[in-house]
C-alpha atoms as a PDB file:
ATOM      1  CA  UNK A   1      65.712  37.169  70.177  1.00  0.00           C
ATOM      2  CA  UNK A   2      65.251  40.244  67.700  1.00  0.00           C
ATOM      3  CA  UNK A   3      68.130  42.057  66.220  1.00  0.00           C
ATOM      4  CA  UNK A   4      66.572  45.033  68.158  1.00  0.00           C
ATOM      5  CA  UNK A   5      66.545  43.284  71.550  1.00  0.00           C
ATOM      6  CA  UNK A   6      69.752  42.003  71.437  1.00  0.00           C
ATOM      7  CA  UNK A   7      71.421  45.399  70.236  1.00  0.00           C
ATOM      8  CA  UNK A   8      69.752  46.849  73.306  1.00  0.00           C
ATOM      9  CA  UNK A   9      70.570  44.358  75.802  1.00  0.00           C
ATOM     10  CA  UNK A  10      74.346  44.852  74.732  1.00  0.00           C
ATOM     11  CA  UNK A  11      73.632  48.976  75.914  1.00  0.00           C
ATOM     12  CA  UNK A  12      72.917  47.564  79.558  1.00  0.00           C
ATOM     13  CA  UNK A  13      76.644  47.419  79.802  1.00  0.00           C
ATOM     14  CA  UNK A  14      77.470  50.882  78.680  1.00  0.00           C
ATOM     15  CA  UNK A  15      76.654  51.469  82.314  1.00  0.00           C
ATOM     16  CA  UNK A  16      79.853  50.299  82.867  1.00  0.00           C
ATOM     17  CA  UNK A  17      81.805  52.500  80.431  1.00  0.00           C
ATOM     18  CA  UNK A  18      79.612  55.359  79.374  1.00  0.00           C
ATOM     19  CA  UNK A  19      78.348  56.588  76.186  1.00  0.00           C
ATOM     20  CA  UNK A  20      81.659  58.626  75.178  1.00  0.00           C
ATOM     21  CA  UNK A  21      83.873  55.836  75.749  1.00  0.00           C
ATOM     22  CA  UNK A  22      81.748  53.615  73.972  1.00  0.00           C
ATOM     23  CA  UNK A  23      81.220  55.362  70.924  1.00  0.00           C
ATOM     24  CA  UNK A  24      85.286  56.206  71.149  1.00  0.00           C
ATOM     25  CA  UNK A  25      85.985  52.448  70.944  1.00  0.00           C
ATOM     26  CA  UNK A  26      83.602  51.041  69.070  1.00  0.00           C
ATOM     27  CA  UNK A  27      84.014  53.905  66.076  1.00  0.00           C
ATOM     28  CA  UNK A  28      80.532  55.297  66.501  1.00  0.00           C
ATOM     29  CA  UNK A  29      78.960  58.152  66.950  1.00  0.00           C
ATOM     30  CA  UNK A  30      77.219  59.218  70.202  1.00  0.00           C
ATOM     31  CA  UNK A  31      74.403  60.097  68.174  1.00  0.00           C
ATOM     32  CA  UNK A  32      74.022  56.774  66.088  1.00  0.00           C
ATOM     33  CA  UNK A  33      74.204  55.209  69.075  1.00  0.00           C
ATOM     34  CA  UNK A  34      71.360  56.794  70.925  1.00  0.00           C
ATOM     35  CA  UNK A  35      69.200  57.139  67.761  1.00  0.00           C
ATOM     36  CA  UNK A  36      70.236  52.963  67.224  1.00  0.00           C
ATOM     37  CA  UNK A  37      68.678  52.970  71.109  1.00  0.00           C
ATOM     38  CA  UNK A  38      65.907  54.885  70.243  1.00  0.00           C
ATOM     39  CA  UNK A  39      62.117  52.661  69.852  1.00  0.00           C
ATOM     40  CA  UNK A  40      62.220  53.431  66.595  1.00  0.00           C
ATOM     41  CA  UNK A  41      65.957  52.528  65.898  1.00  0.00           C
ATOM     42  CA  UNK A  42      67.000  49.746  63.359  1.00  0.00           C
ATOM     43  CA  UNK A  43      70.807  49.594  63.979  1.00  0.00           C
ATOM     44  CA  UNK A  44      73.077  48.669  61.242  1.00  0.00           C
ATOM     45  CA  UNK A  45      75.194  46.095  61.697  1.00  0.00           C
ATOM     46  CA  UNK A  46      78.094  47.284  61.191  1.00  0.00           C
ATOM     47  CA  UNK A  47      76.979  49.395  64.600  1.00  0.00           C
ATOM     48  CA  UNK A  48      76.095  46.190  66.081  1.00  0.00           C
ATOM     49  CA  UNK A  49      79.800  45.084  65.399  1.00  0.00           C
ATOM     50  CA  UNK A  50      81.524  47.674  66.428  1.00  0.00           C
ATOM     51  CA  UNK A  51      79.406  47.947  70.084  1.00  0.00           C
ATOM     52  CA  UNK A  52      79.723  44.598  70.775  1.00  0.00           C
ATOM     53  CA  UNK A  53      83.815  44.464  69.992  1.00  0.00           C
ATOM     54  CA  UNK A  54      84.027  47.709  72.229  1.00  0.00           C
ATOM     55  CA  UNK A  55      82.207  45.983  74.816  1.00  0.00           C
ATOM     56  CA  UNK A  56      84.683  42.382  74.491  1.00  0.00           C
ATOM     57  CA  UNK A  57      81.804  40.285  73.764  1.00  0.00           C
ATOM     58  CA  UNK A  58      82.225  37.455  71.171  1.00  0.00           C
ATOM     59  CA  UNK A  59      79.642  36.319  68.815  1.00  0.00           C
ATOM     60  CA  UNK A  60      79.589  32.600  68.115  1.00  0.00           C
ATOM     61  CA  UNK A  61      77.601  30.944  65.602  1.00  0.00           C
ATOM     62  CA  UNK A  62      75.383  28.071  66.026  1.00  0.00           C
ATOM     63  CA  UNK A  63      73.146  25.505  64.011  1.00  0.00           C
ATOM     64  CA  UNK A  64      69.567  26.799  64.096  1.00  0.00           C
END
């Protein structure tokens, strides 16, 4: 799965919390978020980070 795809398939839960509250916890901005969202958005990871901690999802590596 792409960076990309995976950045926006963590947004399908913002549903849950809204925008504001998002970008509140996670320590972004409304408008990186929706410009990371955008089709031509290539969100940093540091925003990446900060959605999915705000969102209680952990990351855990695996061998390729």
């Amino acid at each position: 799965m792409s960076h990309f795809r995976a950045f926006r398939s963590c947004f399908r839960e913002t549903r849950t919390i809204g925008m504001t509250q998002l970008a509140a916890q996670s320590g972004v901005t409304r408008e990186a978020l929706y410009k990371a969202l955008s089709p031509t958005g290539d969100p940093r990871l540091s925003t990446f980070l900060g959605v999915i901690k705000a969102l209680g999802i952990k990351l855990t590596p695996h061998a390729a």
